[in-house]
N, C-alpha and C. Protein backbone atom coordinates (compact mmCIF):
# COMPACT_ATOMS: atom_id res chain seq x y z
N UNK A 1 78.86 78.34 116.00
CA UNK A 1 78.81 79.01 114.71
C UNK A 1 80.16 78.96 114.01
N UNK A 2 81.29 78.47 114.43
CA UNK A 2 82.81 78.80 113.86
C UNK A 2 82.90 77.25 113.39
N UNK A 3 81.99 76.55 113.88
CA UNK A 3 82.21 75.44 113.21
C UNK A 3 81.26 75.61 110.83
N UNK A 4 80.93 76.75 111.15
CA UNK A 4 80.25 76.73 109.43
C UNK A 4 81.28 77.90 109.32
N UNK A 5 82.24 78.27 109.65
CA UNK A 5 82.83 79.46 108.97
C UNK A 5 83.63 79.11 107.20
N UNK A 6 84.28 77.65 107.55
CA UNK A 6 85.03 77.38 106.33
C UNK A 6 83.79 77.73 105.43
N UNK A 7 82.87 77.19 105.45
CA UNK A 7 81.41 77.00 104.67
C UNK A 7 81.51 78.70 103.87
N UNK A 8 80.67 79.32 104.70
CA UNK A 8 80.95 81.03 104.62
C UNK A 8 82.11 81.62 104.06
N UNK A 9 83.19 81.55 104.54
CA UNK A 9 84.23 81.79 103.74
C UNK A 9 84.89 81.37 102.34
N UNK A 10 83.75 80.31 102.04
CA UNK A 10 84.24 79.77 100.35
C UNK A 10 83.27 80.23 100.06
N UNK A 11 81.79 80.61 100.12
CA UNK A 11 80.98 80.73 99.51
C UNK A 11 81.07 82.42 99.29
N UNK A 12 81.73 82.81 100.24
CA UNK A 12 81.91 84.34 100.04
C UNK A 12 82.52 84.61 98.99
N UNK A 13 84.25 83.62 99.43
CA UNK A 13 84.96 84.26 98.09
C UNK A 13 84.65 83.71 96.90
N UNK A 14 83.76 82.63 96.33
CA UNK A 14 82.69 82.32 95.55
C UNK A 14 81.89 83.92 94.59
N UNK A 15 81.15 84.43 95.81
CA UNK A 15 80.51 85.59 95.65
C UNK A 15 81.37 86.61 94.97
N UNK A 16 82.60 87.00 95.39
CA UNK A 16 83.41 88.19 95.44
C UNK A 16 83.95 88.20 94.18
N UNK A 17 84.61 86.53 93.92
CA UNK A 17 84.91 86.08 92.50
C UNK A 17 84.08 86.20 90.97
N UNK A 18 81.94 85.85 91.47
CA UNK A 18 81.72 85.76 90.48
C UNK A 18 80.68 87.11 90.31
N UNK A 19 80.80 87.99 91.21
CA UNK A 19 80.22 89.50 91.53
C UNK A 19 80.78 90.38 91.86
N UNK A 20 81.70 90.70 92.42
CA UNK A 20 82.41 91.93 92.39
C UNK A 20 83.64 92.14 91.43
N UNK A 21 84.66 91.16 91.68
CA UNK A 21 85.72 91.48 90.33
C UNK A 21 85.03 91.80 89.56
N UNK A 22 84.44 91.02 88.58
CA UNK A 22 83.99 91.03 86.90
C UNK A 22 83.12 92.43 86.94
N UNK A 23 82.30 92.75 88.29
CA UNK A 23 81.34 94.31 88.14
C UNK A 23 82.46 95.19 88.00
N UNK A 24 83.93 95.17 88.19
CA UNK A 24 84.27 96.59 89.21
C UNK A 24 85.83 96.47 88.30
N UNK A 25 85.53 97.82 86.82
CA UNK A 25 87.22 97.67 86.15
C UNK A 25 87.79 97.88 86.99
N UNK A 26 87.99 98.42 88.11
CA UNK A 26 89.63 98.75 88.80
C UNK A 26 89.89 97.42 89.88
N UNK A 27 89.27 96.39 89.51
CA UNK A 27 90.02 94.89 90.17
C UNK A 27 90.20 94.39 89.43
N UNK A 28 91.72 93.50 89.58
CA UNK A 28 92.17 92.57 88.89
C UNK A 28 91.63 91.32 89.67
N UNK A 29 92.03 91.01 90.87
CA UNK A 29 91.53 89.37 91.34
C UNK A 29 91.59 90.01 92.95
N UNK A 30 91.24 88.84 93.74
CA UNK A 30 91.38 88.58 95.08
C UNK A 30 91.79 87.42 95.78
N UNK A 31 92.34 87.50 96.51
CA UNK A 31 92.73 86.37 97.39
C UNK A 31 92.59 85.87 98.90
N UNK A 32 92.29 85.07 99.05
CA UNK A 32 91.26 84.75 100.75
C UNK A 32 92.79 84.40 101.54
N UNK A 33 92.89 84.95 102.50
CA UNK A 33 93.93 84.27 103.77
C UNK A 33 93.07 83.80 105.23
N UNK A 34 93.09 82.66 105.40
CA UNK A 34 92.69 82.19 106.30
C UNK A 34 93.26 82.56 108.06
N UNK A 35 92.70 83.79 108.83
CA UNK A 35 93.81 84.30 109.92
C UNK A 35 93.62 82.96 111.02
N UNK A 36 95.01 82.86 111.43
CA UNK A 36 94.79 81.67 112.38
C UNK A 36 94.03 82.19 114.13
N UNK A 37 94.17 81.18 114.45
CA UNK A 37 93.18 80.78 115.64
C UNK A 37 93.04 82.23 116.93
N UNK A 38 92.49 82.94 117.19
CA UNK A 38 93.18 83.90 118.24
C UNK A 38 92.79 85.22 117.59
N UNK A 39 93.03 85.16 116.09
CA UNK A 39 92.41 86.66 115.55
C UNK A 39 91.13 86.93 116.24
N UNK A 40 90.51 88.16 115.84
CA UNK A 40 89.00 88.96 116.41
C UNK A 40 88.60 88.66 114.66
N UNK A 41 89.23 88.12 113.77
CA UNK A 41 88.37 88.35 112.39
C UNK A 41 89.13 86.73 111.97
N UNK A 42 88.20 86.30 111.33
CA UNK A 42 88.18 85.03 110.29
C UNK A 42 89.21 84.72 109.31
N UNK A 43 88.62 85.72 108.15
CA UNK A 43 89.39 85.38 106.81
C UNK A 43 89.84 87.33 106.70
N UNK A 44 90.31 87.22 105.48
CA UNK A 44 90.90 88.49 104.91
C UNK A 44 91.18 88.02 103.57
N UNK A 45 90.08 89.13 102.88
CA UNK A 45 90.75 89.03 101.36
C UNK A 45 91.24 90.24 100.62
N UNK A 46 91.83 89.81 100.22
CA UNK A 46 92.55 90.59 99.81
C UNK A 46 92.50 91.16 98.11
N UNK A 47 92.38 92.56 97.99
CA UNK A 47 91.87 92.66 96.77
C UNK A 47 92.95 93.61 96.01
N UNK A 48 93.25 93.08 94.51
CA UNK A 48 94.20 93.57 94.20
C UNK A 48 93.73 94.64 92.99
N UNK A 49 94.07 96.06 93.30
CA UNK A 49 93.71 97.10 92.24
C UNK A 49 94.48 97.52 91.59
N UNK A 50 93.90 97.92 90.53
CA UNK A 50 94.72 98.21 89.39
C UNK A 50 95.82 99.41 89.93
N UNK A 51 96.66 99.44 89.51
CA UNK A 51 97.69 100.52 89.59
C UNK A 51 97.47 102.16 88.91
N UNK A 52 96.50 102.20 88.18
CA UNK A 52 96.48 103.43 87.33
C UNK A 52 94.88 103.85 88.72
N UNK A 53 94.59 103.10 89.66
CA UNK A 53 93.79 103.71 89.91
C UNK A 53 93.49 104.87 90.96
N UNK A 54 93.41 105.69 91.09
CA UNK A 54 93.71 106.84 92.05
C UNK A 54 93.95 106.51 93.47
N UNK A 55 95.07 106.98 94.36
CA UNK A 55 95.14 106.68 95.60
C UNK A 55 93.74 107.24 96.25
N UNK A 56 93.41 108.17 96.23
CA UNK A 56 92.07 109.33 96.98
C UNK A 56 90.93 109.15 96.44
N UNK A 57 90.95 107.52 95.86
CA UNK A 57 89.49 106.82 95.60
C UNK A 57 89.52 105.52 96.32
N UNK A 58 90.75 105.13 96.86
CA UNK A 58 90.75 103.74 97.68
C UNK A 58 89.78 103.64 99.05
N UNK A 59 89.54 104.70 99.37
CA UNK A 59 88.95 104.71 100.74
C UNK A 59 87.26 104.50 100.02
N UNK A 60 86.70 104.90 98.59
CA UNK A 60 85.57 104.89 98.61
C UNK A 60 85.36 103.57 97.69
N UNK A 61 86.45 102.91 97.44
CA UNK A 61 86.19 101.23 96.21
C UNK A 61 85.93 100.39 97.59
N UNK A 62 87.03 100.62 98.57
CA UNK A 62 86.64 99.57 100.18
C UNK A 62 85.36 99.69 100.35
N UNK A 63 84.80 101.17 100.72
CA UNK A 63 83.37 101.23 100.95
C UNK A 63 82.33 101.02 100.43
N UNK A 64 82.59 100.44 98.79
CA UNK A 64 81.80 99.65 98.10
C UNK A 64 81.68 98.01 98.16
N UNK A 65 83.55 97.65 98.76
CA UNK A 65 83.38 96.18 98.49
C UNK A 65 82.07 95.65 99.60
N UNK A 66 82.71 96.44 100.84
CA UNK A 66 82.33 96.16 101.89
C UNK A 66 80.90 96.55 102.16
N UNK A 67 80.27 97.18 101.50
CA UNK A 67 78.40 97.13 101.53
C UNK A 67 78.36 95.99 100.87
N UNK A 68 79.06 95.69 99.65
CA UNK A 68 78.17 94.63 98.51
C UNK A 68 78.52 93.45 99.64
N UNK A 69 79.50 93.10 100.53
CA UNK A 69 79.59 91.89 101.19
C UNK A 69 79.11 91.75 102.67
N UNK A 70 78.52 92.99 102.84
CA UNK A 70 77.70 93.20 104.28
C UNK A 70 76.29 92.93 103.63
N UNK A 71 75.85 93.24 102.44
CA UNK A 71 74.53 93.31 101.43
C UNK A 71 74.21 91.65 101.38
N UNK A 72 75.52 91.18 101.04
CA UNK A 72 75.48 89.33 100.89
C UNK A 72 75.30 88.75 101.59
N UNK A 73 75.83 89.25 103.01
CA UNK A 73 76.06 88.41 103.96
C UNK A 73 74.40 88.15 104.75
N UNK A 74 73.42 89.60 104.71
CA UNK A 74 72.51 89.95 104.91
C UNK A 74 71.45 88.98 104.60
N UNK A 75 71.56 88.70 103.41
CA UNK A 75 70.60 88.15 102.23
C UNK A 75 70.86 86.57 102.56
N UNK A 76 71.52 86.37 103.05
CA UNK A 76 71.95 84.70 103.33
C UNK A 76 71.24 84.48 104.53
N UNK A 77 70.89 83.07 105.57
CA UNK A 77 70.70 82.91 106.52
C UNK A 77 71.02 83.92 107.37
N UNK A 78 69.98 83.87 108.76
CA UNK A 78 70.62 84.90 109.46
C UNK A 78 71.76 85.41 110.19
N UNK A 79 72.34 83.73 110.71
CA UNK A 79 73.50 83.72 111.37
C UNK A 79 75.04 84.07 110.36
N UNK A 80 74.36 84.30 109.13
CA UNK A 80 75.82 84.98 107.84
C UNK A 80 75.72 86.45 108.26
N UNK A 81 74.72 87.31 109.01
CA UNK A 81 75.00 88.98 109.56
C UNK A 81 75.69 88.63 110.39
N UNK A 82 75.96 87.73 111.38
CA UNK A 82 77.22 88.01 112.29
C UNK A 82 78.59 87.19 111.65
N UNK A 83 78.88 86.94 110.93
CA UNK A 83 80.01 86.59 110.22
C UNK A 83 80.67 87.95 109.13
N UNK A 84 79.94 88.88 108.71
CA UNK A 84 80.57 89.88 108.40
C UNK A 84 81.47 90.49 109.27
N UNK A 85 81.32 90.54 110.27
CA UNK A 85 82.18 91.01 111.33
C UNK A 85 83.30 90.19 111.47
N UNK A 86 83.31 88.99 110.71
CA UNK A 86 84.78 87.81 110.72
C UNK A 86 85.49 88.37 109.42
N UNK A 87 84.90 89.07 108.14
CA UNK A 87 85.89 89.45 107.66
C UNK A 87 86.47 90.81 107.33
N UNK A 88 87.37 90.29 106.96
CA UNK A 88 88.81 91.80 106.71
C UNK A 88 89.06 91.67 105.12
N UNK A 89 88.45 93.11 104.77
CA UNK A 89 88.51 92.91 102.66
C UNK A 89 89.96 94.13 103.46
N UNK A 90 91.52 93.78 102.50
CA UNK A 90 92.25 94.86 102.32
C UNK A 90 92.23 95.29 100.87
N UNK A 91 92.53 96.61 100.61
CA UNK A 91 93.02 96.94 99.28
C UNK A 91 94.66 97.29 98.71
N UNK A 92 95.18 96.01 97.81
CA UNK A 92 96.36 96.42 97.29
C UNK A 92 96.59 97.18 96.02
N UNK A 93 97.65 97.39 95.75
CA UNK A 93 98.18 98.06 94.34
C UNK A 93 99.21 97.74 93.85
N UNK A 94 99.83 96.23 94.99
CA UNK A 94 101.13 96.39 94.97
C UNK A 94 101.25 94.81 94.69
């Protein structure tokens, strides 16, 4: 299965790019880092929030990215539910 991850991981940040930024004013963009060989997780993207947006709402924008990309991952072939578990969404401000 790690041989379709590149696959998954563009088509995700595909997804994230043309469905979650543009839904969600308090993102500006995101960015995919590929973790090398040995991690327990895949990719990590990284999502960059606006600065005016409340610290003591960050814990509940994660818990949105992360249904809508557990929701995606769902909806795809079956073997894309165990690839959610390959990624890591962080939230910046910085």
């Amino acid at each position: 299965m790690k041989d379709k991850f590149p696959i998954f991981r563009k088509q995700v940040y595909e997804y994230i790019n043309k469905e979650i930024i543009p839904n969600n004013d308090n993102l500006e963009y995101c960015i995919s880092h590929t973790l090398p060989e040995g991690f327990d997780k895949d990719v990590e993207y990284i999502f960059k929030v606006k600065s005016t947006f409340p610290d003591e709402h960050l814990n509940d924008l994660q818990a949105d990215i992360e249904k809508k990309l557990l929701e995606y991952c769902r909806n795809e072939e079956s073997v894309w539910r165990y690839y959610f578990s390959a990624i890591m969404s962080i939230l910046s401000k910085y």
